[in-house]
Protein backbone atom coordinates (compact mmCIF):
# COMPACT_ATOMS: atom_id res chain seq x y z
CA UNK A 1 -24.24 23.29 10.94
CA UNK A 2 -25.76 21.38 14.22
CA UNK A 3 -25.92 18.18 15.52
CA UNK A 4 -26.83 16.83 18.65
CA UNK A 5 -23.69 16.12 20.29
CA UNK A 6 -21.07 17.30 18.40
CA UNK A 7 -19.48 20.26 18.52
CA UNK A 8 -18.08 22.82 16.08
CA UNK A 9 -14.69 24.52 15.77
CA UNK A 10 -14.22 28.22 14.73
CA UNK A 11 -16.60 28.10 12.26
CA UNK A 12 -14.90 25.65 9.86
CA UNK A 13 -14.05 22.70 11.54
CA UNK A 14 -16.08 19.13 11.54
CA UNK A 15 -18.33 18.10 14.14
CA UNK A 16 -16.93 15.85 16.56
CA UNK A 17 -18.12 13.89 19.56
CA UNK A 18 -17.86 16.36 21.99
CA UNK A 19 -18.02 13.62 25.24
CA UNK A 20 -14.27 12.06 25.76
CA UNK A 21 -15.61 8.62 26.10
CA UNK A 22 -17.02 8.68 22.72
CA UNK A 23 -13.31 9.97 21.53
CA UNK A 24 -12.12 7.16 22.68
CA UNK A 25 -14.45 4.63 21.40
CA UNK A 26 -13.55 5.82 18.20
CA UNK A 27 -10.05 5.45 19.01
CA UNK A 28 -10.37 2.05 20.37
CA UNK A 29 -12.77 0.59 17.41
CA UNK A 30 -10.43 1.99 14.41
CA UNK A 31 -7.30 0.67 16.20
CA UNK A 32 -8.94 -3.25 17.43
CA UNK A 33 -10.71 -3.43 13.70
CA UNK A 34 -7.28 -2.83 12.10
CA UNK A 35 -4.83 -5.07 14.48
CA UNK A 36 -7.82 -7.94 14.35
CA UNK A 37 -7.13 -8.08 10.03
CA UNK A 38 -5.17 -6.07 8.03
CA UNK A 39 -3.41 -6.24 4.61
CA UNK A 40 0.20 -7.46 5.38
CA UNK A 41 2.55 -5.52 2.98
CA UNK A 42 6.13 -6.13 4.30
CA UNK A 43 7.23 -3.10 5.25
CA UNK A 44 3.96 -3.53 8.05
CA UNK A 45 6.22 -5.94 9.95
CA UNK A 46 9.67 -4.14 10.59
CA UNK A 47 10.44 -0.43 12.55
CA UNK A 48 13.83 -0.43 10.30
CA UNK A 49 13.46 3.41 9.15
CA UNK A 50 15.57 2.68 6.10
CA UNK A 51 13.16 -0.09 5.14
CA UNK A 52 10.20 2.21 5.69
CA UNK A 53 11.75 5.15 4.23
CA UNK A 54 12.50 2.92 0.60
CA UNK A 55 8.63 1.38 1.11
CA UNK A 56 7.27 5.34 1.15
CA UNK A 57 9.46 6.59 -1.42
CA UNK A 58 8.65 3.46 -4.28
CA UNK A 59 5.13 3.51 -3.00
CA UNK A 60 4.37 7.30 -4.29
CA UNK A 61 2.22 6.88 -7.66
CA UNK A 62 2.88 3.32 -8.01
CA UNK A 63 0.45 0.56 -7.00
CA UNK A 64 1.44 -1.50 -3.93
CA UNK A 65 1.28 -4.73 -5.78
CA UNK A 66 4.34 -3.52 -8.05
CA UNK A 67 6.18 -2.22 -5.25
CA UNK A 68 6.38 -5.23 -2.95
CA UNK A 69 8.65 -7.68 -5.31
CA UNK A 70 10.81 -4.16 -5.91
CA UNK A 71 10.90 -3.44 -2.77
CA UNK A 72 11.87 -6.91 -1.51
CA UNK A 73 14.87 -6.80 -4.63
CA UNK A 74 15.81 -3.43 -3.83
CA UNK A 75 17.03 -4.48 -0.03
CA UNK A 76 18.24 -7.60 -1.20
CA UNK A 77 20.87 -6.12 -3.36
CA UNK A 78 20.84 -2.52 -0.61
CA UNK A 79 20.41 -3.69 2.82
CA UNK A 80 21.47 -0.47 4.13
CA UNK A 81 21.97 2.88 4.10
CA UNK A 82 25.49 2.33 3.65
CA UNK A 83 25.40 -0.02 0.90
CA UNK A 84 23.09 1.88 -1.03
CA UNK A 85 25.32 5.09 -0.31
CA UNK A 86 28.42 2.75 -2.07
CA UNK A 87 26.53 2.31 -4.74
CA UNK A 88 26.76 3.20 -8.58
CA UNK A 89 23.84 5.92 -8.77
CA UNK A 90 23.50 4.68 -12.37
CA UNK A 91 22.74 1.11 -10.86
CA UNK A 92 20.41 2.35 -8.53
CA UNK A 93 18.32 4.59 -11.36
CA UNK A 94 18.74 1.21 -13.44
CA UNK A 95 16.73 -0.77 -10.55
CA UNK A 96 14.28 1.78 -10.31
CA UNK A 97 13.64 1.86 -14.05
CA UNK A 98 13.77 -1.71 -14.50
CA UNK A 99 10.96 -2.24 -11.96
CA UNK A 100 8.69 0.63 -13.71
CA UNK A 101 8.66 2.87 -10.33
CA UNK A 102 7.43 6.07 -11.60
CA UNK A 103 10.06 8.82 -11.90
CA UNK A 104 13.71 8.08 -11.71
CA UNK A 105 14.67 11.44 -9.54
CA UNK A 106 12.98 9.18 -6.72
CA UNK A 107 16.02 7.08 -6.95
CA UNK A 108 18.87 9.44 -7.30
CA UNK A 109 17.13 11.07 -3.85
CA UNK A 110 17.00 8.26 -2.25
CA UNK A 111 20.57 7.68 -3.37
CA UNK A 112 21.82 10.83 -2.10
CA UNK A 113 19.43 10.35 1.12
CA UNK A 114 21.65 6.89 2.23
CA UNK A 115 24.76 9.24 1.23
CA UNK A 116 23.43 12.29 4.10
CA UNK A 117 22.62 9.29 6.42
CA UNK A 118 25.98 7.89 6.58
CA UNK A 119 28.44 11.07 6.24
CA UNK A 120 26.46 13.77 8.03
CA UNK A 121 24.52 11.47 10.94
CA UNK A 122 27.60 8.61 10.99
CA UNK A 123 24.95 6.02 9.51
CA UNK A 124 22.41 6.91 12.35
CA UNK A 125 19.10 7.69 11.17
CA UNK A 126 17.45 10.88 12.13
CA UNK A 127 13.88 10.45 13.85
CA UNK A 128 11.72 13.19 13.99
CA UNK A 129 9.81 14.72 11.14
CA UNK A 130 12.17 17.88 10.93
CA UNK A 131 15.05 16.10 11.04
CA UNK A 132 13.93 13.71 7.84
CA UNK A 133 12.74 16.33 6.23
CA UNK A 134 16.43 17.62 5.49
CA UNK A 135 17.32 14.13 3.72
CA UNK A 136 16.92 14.66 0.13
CA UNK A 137 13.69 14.24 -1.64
CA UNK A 138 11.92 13.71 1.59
CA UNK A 139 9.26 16.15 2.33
CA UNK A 140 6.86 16.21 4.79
CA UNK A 141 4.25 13.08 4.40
CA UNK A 142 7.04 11.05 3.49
CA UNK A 143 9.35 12.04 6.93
CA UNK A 144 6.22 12.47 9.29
CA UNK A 145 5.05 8.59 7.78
CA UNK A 146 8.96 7.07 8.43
CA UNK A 147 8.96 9.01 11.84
CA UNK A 148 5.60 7.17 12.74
CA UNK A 149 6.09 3.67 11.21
CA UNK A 150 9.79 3.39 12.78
CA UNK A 151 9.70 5.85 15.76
CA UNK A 152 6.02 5.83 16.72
CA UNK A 153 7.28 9.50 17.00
CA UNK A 154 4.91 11.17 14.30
CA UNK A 155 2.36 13.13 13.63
CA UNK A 156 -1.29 12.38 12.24
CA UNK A 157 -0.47 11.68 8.23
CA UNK A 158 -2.70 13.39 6.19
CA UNK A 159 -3.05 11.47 2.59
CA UNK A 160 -5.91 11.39 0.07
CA UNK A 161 -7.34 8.39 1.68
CA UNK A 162 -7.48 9.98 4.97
CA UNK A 163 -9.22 13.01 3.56
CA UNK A 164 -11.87 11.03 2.28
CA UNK A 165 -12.16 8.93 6.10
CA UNK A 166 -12.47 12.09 8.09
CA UNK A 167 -14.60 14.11 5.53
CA UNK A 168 -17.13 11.34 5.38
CA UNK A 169 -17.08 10.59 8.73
CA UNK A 170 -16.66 13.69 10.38
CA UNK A 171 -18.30 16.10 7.16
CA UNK A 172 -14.83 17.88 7.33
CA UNK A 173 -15.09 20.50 4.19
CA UNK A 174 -12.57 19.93 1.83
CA UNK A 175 -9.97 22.05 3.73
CA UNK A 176 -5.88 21.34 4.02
CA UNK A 177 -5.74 22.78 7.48
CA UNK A 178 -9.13 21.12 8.01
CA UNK A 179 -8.20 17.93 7.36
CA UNK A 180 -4.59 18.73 9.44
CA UNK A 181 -6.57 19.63 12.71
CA UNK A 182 -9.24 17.21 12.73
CA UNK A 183 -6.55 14.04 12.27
CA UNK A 184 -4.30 15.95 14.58
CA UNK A 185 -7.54 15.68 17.16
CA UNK A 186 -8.32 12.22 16.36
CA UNK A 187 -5.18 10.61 17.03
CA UNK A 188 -4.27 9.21 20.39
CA UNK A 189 -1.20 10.67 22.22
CA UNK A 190 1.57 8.90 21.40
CA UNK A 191 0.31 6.14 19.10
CA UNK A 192 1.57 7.46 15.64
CA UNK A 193 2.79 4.34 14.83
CA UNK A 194 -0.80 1.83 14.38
CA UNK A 195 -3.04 4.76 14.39
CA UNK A 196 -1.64 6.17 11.09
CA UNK A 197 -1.29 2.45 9.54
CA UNK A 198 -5.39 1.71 11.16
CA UNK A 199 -6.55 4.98 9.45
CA UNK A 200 -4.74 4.80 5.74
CA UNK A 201 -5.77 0.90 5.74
CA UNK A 202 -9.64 2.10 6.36
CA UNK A 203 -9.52 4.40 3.74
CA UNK A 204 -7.82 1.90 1.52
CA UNK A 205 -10.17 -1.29 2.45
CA UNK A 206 -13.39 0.62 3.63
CA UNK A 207 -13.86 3.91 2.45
CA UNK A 208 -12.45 3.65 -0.97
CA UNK A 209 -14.23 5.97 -3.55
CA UNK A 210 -16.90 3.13 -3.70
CA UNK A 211 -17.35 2.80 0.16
CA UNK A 212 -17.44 -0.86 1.41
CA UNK A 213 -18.82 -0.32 4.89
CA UNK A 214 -20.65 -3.11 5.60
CA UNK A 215 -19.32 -5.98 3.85
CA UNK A 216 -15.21 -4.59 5.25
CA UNK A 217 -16.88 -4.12 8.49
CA UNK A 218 -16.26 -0.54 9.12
CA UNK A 219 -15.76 0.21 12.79
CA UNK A 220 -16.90 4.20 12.17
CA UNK A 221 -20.66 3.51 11.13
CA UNK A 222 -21.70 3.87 14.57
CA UNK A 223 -20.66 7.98 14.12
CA UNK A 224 -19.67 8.43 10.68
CA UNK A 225 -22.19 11.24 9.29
CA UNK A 226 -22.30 9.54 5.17
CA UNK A 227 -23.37 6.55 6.98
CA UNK A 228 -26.21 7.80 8.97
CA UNK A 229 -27.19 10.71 6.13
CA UNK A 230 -26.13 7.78 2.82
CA UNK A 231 -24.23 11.16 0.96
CA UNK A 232 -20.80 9.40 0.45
CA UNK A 233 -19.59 12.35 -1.70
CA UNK A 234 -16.21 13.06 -0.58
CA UNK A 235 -13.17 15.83 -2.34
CA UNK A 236 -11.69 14.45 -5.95
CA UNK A 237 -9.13 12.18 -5.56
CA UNK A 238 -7.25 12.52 -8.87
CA UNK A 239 -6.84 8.94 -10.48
CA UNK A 240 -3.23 7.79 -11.23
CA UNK A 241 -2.22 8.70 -14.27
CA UNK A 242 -1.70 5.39 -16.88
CA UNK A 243 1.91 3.84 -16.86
CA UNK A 244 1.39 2.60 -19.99
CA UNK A 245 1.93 5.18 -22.78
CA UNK A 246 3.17 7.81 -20.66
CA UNK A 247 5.91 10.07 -19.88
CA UNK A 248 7.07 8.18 -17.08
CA UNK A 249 7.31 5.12 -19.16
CA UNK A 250 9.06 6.73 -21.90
CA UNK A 251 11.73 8.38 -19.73
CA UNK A 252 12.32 5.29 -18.08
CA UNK A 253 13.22 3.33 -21.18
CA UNK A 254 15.88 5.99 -21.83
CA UNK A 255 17.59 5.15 -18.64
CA UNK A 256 17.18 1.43 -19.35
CA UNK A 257 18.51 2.04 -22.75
CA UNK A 258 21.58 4.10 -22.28
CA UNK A 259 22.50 2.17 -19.46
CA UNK A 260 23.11 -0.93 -21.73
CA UNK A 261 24.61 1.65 -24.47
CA UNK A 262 26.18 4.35 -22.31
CA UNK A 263 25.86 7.05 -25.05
CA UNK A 264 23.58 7.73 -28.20
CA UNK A 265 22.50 9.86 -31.24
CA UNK A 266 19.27 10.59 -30.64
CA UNK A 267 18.20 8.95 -34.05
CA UNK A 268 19.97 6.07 -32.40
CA UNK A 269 18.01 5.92 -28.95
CA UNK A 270 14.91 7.01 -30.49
CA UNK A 271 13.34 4.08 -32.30
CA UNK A 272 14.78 1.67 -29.29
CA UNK A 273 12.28 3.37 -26.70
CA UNK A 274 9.09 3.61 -29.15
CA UNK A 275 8.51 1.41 -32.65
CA UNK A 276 7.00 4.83 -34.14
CA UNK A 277 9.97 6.95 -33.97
CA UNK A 278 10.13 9.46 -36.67
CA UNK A 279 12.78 11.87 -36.78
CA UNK A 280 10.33 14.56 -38.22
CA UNK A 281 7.43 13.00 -37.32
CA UNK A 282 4.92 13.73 -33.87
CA UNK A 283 7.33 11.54 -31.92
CA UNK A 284 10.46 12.47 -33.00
CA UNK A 285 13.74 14.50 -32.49
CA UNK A 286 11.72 17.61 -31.00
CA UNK A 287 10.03 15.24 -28.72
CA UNK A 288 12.81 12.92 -27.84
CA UNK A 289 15.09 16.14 -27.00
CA UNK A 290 12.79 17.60 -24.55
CA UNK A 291 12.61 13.87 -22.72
CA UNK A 292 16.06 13.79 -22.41
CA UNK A 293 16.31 17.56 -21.33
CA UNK A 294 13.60 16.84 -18.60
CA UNK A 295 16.36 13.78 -17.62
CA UNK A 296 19.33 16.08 -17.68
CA UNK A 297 17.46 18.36 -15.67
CA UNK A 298 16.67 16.02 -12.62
CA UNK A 299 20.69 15.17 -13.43
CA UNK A 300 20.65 12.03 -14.90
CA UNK A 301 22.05 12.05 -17.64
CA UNK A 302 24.14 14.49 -20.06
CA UNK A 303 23.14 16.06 -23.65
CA UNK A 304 26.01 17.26 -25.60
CA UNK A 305 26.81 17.61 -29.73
CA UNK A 306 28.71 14.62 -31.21
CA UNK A 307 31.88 15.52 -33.91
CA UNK A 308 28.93 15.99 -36.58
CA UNK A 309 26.51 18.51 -35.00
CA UNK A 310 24.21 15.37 -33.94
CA UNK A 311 22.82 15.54 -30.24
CA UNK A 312 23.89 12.48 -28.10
CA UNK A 313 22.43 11.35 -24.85
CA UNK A 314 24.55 9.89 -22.09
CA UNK A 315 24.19 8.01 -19.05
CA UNK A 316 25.42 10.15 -15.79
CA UNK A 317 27.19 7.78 -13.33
């Protein structure tokens, strides 16, 4: 592939303005279109890495507009690492449930996250990506994303909307380490912190899977390469899968359920999480069993054999 004046790398990597004043205008236009409007979620106004680090967690899978009331609730009742760390994990998976979050593991990580935080860093929070990487449940997006948004000490995040920014806009191939070196190259020294928020909101505003360049004002049409060639194809981005009706949904309405009732027969839980239980039927004993083993698994709660051979379900606290 050739353009005029861009420049390839090894073979496999986008084309990119190749003079520096062109890097920079790019820099410069992404970061003044974002600071001049933006969407103003809440976590967007602190560099509190325990509020940042609850906003990334709740935000995986779940829509933004359900996670900022939850997320707002959530620090009301946990304003710290230390509070949440005194907490009842069985209140905390309760919360999570009750606000339809998406898997309840999240919570008992983020749980045993506040307890690392206060016993093994004395209630300092760690601020590199490495370092939040060895809090549980945090992996890499999530600890390079907390280390930019409350450190400014990050490096380029890589997420599904940024993949479809930099492959439009640069024609990066649908590549991991593609994608990895190009943002890495884009990204001004040192600016982790608005240069990660600027790039996810322009994916999330502009370049959605319907692009919206015009009418959002997108500050890449000057170089973007779908603009100037109108192919806006760009890799799959997997829709989320329905709440409603699902696994997740199910599983949480065995948490909420046993936490009002502690401990249940199976014939007992089953037709209070779905009107068409059936012990024997296509939603029944077989299916309810492996929901709850899937729970016990992620440990939270307990399957055991009642005085009558009947499997019960319990709450772990």
């Amino acid at each position: 592939m050739t353009q005029e004046g861009v420049e390839i790398d090894d073979g496999d990597a986008p084309a990119l303005p190749t003079a520096p004043d062109e890097r920079d205008a790019i820099r410069t236009a992404l970061v003044e279109w974002y600071e001049a409007d933006h969407r103003d979620f809440p976590w967007r106004r602190t560099e509190d890495p325990y509020e940042i680090l609850v906003s990334e967690v709740m935000s995986q899978q779940t829509q933004l507009d359900r996670v900022v009331p939850a997320w707002e609730a959530f620090l009301d009742r946990w304003p710290a690492p230390a509070d949440l760390a005194a907490a009842e994990r069985g209140d905390v998976v309760g919360f999570w449930s009750s606000h339809s979050l998406g898997y309840n593991n999240r919570a008992k990580y983020l749980h045993e996250a506040a307890t690392q935080i206060v016993e093994d860093y004395d209630g300092e929070f760690p601020r590199t990506p490495d370092e939040l990487s060895e809090l549980m449940g945090v992996g890499p997006y999530t600890a390079n994303a907390v280390a930019s948004f409350a450190f400014n000490n990050g490096e380029a995040v890589v997420d599904t909307n940024v993949k479809r920014v930099l492959h439009r806009a640069f024609d990066v191939p649908d590549d991991d380490d593609a994608f990895e070196r190009v943002a890495s190259l884009v990204m001004p020294d040192g600016e982790s912190r608005v240069w990660n928020n600027a790039i996810m909101e322009l994916g999330g505003v502009a370049c959605g899977k319907t692009p919206d360049c015009d009418t959002a004002g997108c500050p890449w049409r000057e170089w973007c390469h779908a603009y100037e060639s109108g192919d806006f194809t760009a890799p799959d981005v997997p829709e989320q899968p329905s709440f409603e009706g699902s696994r997740r949904q199910f599983r949480g309405r065995v948490i909420s359920t046993l936490k009002e009732f502690d401990e249940l027969a199976l014939d007992d839980l089953g037709p209070r999480i779905r009107v068409d239980y059936a012990p024997n039927g296509e939603y029944g004993r077989e299916w309810l069993t492996g929901l709850v083993e899937d729970l016990a698994d992620d440990d939270l709660v307990t399957v055991d054999e009642d005085d009558d051979g009947a499997t019960v379900a319990k709450l772990r606290r």
